[in-house]
PDB file of N, CA and C in Angstrom:
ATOM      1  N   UNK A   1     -55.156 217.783  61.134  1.00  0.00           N
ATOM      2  CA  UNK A   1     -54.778 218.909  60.325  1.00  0.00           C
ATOM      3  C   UNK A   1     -53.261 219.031  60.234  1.00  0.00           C
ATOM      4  N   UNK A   2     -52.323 218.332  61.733  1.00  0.00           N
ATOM      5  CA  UNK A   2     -50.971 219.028  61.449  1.00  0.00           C
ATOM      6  C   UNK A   2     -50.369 217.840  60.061  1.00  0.00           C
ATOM      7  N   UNK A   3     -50.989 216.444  60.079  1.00  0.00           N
ATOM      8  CA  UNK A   3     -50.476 215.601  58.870  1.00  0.00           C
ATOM      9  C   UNK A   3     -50.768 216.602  57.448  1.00  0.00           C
ATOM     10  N   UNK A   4     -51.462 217.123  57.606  1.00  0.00           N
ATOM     11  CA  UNK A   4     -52.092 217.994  56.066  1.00  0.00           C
ATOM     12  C   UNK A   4     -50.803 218.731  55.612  1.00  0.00           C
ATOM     13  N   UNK A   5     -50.410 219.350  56.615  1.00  0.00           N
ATOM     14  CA  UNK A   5     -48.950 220.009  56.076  1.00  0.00           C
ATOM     15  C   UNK A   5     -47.623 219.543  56.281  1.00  0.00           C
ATOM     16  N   UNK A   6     -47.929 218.306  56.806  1.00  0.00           N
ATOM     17  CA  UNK A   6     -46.243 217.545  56.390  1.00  0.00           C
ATOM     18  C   UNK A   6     -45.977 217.427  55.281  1.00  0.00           C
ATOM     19  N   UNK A   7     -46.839 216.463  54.153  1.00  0.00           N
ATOM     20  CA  UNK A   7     -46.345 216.839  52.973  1.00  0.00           C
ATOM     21  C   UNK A   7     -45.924 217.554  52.269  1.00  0.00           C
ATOM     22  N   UNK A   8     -46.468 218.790  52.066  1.00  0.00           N
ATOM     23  CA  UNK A   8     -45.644 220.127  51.181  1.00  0.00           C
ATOM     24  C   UNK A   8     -44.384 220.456  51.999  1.00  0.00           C
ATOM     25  N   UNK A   9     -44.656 220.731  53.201  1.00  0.00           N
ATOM     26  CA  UNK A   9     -43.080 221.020  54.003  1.00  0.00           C
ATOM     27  C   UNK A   9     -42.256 219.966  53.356  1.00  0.00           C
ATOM     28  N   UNK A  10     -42.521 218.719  53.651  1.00  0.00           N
ATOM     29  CA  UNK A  10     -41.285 217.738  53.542  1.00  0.00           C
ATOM     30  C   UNK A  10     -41.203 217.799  51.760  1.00  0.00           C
ATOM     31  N   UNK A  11     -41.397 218.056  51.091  1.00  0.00           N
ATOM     32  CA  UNK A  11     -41.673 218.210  49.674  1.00  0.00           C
ATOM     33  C   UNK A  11     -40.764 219.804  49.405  1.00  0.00           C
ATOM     34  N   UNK A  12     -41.040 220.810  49.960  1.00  0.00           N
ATOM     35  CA  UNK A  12     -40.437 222.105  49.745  1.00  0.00           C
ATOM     36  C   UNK A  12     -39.076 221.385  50.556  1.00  0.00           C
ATOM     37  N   UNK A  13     -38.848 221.191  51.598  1.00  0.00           N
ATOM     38  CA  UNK A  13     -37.528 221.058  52.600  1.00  0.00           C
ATOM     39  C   UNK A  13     -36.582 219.703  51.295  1.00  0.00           C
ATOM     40  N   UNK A  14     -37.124 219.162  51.036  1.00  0.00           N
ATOM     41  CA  UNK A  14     -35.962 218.703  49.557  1.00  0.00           C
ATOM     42  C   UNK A  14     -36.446 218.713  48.139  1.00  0.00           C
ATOM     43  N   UNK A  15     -36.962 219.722  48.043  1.00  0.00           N
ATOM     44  CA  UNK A  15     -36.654 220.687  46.768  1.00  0.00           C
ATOM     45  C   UNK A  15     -35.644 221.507  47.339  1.00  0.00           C
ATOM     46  N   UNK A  16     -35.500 222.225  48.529  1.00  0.00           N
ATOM     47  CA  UNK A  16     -34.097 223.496  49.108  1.00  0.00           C
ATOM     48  C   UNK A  16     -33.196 222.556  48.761  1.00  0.00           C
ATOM     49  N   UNK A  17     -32.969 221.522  49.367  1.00  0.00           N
ATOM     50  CA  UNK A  17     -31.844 220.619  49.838  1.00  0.00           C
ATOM     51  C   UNK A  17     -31.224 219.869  48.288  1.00  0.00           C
ATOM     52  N   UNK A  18     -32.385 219.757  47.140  1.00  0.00           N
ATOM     53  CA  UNK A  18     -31.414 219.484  46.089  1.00  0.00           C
ATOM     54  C   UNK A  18     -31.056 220.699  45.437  1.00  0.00           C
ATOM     55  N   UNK A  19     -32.050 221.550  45.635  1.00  0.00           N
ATOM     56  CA  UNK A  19     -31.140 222.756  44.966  1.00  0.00           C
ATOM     57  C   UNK A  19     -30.109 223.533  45.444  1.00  0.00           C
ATOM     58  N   UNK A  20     -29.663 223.654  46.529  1.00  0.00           N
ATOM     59  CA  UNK A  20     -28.252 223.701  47.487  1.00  0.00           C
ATOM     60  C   UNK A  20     -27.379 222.768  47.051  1.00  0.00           C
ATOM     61  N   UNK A  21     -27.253 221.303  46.938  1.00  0.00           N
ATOM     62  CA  UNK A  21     -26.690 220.897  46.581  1.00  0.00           C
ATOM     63  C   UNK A  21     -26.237 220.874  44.818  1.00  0.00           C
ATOM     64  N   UNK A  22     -27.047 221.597  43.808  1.00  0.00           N
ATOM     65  CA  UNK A  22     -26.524 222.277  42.502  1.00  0.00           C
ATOM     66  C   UNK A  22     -25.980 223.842  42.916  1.00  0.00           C
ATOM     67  N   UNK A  23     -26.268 223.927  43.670  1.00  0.00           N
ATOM     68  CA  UNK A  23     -25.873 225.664  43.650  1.00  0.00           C
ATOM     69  C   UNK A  23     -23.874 225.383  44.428  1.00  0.00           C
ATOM     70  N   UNK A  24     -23.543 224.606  44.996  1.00  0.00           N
ATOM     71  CA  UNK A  24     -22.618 224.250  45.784  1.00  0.00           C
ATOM     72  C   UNK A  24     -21.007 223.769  44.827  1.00  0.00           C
ATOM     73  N   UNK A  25     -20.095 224.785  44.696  1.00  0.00           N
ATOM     74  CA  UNK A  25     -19.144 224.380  43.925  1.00  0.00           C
ATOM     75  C   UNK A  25     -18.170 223.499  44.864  1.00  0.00           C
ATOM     76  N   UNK A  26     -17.710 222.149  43.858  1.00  0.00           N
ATOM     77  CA  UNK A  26     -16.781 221.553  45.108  1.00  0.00           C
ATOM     78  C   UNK A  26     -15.079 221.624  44.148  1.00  0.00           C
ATOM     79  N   UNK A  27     -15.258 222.286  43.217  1.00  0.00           N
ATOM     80  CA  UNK A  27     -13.487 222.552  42.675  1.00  0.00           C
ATOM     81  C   UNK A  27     -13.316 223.713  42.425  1.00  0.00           C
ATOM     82  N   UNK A  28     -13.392 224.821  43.665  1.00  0.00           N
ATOM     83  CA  UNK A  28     -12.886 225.830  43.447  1.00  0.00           C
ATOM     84  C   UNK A  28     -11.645 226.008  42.809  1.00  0.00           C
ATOM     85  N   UNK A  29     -10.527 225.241  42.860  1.00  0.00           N
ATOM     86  CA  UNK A  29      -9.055 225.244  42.160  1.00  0.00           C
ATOM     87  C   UNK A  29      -9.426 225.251  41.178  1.00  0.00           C
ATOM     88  N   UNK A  30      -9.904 224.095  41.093  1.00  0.00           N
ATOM     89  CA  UNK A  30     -10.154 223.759  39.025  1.00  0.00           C
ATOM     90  C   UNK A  30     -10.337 224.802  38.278  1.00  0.00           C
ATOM     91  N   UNK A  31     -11.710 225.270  38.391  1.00  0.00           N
ATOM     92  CA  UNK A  31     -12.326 226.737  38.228  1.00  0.00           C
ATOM     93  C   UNK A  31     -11.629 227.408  38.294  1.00  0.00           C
ATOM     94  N   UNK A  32     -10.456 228.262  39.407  1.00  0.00           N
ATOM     95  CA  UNK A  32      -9.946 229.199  38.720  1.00  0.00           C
ATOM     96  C   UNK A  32      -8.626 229.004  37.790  1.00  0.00           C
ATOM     97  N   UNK A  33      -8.357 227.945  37.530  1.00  0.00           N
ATOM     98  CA  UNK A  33      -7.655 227.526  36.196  1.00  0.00           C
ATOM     99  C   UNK A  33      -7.799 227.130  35.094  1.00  0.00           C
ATOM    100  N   UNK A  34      -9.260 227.427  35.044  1.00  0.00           N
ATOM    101  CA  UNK A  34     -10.460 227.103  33.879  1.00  0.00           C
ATOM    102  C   UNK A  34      -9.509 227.268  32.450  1.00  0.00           C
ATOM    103  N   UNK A  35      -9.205 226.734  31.691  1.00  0.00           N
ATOM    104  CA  UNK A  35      -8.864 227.402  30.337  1.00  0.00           C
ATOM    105  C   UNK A  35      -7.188 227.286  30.141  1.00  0.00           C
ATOM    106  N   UNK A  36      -6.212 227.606  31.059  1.00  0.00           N
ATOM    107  CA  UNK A  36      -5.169 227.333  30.728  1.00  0.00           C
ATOM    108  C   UNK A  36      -4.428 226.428  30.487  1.00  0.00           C
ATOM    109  N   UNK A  37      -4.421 225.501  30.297  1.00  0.00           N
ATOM    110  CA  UNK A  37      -4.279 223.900  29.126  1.00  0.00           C
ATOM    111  C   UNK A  37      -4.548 224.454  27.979  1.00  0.00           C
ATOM    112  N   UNK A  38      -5.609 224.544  27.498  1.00  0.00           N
ATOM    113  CA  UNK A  38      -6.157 225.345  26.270  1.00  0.00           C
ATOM    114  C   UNK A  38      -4.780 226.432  25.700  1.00  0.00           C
ATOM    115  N   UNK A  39      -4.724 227.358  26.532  1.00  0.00           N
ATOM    116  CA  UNK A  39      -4.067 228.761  26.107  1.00  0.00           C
ATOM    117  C   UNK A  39      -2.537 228.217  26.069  1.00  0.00           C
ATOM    118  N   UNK A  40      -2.442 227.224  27.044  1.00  0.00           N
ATOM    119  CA  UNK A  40      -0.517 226.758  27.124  1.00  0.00           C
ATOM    120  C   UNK A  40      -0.414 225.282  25.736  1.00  0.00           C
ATOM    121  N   UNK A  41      -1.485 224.513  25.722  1.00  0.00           N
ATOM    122  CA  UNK A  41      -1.249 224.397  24.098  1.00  0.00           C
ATOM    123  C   UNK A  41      -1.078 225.014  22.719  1.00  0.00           C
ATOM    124  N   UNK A  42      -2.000 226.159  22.584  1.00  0.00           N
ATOM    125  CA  UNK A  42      -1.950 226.879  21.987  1.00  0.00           C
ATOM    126  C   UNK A  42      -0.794 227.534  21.585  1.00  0.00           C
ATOM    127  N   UNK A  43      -0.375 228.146  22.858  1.00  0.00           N
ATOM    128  CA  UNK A  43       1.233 228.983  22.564  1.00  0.00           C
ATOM    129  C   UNK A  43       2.353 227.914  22.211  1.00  0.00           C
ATOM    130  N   UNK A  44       2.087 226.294  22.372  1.00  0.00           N
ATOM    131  CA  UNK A  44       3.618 225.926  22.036  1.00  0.00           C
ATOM    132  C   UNK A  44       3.280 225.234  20.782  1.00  0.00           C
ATOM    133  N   UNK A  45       2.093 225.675  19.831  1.00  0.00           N
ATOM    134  CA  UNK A  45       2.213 225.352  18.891  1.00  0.00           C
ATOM    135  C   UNK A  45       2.380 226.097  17.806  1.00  0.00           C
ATOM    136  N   UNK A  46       2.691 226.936  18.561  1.00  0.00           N
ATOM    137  CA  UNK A  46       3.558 228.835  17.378  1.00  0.00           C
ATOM    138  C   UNK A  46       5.420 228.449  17.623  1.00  0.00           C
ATOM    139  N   UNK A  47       5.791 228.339  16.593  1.00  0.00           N
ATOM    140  CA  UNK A  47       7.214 227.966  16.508  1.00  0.00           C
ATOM    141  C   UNK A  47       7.608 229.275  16.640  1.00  0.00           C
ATOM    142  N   UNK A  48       7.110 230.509  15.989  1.00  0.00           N
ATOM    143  CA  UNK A  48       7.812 231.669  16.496  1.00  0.00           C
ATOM    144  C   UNK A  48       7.064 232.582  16.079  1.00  0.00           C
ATOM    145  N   UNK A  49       6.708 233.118  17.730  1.00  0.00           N
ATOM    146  CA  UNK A  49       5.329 233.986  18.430  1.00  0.00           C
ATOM    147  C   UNK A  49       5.316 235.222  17.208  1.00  0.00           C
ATOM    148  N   UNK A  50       7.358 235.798  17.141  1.00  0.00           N
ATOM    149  CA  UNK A  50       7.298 237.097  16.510  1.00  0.00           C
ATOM    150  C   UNK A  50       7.731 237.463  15.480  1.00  0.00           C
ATOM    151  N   UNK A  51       7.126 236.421  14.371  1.00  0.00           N
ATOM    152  CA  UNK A  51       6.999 236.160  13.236  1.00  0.00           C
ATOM    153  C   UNK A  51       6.576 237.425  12.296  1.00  0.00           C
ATOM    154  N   UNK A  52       5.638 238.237  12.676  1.00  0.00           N
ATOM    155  CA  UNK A  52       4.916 239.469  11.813  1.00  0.00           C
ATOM    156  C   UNK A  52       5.728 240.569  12.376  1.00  0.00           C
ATOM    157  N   UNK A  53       6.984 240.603  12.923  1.00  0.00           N
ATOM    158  CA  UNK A  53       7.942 241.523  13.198  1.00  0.00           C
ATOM    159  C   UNK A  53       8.642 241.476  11.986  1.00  0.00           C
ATOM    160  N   UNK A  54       9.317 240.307  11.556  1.00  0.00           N
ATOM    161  CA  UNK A  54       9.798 240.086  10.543  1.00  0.00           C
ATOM    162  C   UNK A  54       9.774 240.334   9.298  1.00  0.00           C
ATOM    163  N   UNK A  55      10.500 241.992   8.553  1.00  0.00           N
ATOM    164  CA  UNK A  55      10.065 242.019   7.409  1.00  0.00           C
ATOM    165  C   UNK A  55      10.735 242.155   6.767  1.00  0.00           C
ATOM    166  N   UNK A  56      12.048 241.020   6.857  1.00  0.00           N
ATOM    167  CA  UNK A  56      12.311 240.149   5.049  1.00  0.00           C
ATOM    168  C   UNK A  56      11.519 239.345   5.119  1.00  0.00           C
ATOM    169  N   UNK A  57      11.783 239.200   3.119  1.00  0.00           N
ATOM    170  CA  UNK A  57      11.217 238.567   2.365  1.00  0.00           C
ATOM    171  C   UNK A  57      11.550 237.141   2.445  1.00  0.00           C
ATOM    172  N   UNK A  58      10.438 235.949   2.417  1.00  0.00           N
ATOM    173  CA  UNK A  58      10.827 235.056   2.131  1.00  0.00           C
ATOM    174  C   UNK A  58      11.547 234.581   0.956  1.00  0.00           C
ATOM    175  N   UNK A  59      12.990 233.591   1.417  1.00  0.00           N
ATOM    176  CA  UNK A  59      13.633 233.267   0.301  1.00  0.00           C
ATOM    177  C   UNK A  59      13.186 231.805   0.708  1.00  0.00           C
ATOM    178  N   UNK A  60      13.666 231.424  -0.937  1.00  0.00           N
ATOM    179  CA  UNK A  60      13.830 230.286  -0.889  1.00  0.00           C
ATOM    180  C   UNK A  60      13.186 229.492  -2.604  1.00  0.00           C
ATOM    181  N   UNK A  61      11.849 230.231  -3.406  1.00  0.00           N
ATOM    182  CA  UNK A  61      11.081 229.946  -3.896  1.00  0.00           C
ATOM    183  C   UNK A  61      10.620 231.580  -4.807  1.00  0.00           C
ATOM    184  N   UNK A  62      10.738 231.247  -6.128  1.00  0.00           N
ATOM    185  CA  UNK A  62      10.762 232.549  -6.563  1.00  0.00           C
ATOM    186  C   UNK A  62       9.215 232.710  -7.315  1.00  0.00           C
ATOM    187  N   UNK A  63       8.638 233.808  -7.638  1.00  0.00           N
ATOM    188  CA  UNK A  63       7.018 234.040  -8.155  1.00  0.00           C
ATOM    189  C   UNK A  63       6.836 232.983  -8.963  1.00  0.00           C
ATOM    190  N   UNK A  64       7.754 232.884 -10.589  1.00  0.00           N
ATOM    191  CA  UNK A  64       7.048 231.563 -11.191  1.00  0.00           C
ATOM    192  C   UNK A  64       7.059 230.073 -10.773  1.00  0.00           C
ATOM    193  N   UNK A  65       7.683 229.961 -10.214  1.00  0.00           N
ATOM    194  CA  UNK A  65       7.972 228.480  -9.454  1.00  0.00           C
ATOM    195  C   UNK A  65       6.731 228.538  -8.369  1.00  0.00           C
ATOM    196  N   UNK A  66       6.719 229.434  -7.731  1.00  0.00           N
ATOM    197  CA  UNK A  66       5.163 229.793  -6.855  1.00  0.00           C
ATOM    198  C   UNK A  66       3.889 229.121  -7.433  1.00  0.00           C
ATOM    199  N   UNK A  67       3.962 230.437  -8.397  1.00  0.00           N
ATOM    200  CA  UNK A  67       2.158 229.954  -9.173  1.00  0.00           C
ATOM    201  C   UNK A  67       2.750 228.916  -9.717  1.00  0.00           C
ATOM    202  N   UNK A  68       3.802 228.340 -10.673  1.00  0.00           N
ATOM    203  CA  UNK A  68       3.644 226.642 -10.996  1.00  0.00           C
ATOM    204  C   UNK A  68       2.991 225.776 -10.078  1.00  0.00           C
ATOM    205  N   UNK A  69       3.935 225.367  -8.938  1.00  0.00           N
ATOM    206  CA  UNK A  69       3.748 224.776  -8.262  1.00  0.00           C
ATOM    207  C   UNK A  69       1.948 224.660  -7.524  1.00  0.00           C
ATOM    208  N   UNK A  70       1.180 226.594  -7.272  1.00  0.00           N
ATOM    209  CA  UNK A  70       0.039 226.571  -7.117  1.00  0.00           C
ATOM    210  C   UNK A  70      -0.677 226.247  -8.173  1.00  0.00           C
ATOM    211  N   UNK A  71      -0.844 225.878  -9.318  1.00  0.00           N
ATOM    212  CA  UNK A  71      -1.295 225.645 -10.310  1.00  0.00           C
ATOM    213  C   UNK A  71      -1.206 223.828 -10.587  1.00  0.00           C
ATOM    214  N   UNK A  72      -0.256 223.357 -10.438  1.00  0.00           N
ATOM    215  CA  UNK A  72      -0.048 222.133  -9.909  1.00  0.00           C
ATOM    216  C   UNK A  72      -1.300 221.643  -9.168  1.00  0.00           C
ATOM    217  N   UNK A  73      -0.792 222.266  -8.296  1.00  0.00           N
ATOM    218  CA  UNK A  73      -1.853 222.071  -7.115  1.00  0.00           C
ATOM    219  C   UNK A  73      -3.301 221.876  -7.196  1.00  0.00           C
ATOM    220  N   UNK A  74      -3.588 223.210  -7.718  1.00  0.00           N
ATOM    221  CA  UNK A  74      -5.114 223.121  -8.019  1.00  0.00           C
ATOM    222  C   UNK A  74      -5.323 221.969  -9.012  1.00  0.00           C
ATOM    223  N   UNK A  75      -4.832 221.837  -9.898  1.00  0.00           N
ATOM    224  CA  UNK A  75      -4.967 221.249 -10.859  1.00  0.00           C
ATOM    225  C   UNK A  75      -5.438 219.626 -10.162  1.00  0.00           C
ATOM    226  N   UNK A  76      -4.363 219.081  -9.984  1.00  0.00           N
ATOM    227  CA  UNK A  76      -4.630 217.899  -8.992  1.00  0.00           C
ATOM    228  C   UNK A  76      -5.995 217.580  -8.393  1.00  0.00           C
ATOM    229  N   UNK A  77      -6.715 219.003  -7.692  1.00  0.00           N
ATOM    230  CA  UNK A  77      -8.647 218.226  -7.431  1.00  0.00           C
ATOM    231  C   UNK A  77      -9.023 218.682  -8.864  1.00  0.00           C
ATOM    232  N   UNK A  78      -8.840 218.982 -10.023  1.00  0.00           N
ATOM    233  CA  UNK A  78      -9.612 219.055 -11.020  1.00  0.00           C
ATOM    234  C   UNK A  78      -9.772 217.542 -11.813  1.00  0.00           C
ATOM    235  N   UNK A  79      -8.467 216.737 -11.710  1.00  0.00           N
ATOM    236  CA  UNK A  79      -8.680 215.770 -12.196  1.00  0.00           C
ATOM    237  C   UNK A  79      -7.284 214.552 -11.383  1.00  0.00           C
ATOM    238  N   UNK A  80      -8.000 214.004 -10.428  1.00  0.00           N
ATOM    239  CA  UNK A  80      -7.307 213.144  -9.433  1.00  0.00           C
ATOM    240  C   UNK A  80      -6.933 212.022  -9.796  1.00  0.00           C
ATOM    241  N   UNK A  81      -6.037 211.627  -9.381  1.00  0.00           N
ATOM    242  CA  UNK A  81      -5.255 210.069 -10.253  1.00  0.00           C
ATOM    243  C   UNK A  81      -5.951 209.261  -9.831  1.00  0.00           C
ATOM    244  N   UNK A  82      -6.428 208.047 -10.557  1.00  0.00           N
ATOM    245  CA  UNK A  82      -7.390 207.596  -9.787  1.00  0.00           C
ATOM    246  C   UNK A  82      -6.902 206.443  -9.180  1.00  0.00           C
ATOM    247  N   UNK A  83      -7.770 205.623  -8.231  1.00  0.00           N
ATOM    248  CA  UNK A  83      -7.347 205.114  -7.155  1.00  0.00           C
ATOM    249  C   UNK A  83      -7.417 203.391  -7.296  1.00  0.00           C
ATOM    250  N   UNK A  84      -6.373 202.724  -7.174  1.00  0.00           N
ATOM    251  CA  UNK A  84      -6.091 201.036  -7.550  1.00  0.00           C
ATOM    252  C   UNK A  84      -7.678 200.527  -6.921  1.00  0.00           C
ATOM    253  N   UNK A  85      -7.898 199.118  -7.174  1.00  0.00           N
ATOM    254  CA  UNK A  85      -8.542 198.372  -6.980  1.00  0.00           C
ATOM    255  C   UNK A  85      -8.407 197.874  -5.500  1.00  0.00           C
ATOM    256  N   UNK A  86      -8.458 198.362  -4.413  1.00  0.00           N
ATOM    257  CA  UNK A  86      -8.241 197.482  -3.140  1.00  0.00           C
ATOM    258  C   UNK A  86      -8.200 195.958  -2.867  1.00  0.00           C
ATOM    259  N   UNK A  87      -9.115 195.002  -3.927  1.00  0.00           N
ATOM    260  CA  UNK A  87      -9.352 193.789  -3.638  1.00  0.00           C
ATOM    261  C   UNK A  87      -8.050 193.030  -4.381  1.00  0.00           C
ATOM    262  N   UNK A  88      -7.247 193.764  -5.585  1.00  0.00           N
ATOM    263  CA  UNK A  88      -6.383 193.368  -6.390  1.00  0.00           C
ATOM    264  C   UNK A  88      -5.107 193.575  -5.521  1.00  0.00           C
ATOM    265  N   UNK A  89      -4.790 194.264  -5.154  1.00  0.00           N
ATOM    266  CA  UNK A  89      -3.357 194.194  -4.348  1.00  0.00           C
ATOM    267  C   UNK A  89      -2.549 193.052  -4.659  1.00  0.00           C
ATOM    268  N   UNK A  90      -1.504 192.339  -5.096  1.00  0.00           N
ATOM    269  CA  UNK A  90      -0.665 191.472  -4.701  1.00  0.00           C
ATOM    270  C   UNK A  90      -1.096 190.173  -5.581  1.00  0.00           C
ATOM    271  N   UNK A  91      -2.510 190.549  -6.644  1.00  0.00           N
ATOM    272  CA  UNK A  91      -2.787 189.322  -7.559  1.00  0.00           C
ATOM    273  C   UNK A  91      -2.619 190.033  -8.907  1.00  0.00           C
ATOM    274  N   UNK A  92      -1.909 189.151  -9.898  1.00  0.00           N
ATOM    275  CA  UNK A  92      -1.382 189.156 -10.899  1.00  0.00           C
ATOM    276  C   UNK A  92       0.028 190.379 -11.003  1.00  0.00           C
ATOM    277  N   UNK A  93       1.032 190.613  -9.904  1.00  0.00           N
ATOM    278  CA  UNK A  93       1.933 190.741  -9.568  1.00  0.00           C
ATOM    279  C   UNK A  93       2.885 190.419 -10.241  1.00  0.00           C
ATOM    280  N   UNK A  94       3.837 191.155 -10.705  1.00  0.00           N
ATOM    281  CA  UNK A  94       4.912 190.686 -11.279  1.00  0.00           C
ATOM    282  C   UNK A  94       6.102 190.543  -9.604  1.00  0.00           C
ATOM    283  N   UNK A  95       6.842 189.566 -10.342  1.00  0.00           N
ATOM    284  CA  UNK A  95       7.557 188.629  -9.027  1.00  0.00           C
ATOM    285  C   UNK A  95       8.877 189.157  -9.030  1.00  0.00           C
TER     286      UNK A  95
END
């Protein structure tokens, strides 16, 4: 009878033993620096944090030159230049 219950014991005794070993953190450091890489890239890719303090006007580019230029723009995916022959490159070339 005592063989009858070795199995489940030894069966429950490592089921505990692998689940202790998931429950068991081994980089406490890491963990609590979770995320800041993230947040310190982030900030050095703002050239300047206090930008929406700032209220002049941008110079440089005046309203119609604006929408030209946005109009341009759009325009360009309406009808795209179209694109050379890849296999032609460098045959029938002027020299």
């Amino acid at each position: 009878m005592k063989t009858a219950h070795r199995l489940p014991c030894a069966a429950l005794l490592s089921l505990l033993v692998l689940l202790a070993g998931c429950a068991a953190t081994t980089t406490p450091v890491l963990d609590s620096h979770f995320g800041e890489s993230v947040a310190l890239l982030k900030a050095q890719q703002i050239m300047y944090p206090d930008a929406y303090r700032n209220a002049n006007p941008v110079s440089g580019i005046d309203g119609k030159a604006g929408v030209s230029a946005y109009q341009r723009y759009q325009k360009s995916f309406a009808a795209p230049e179209p694109q050379p022959n890849v296999f032609t490159i460098g045959v029938g070339g002027r020299q």
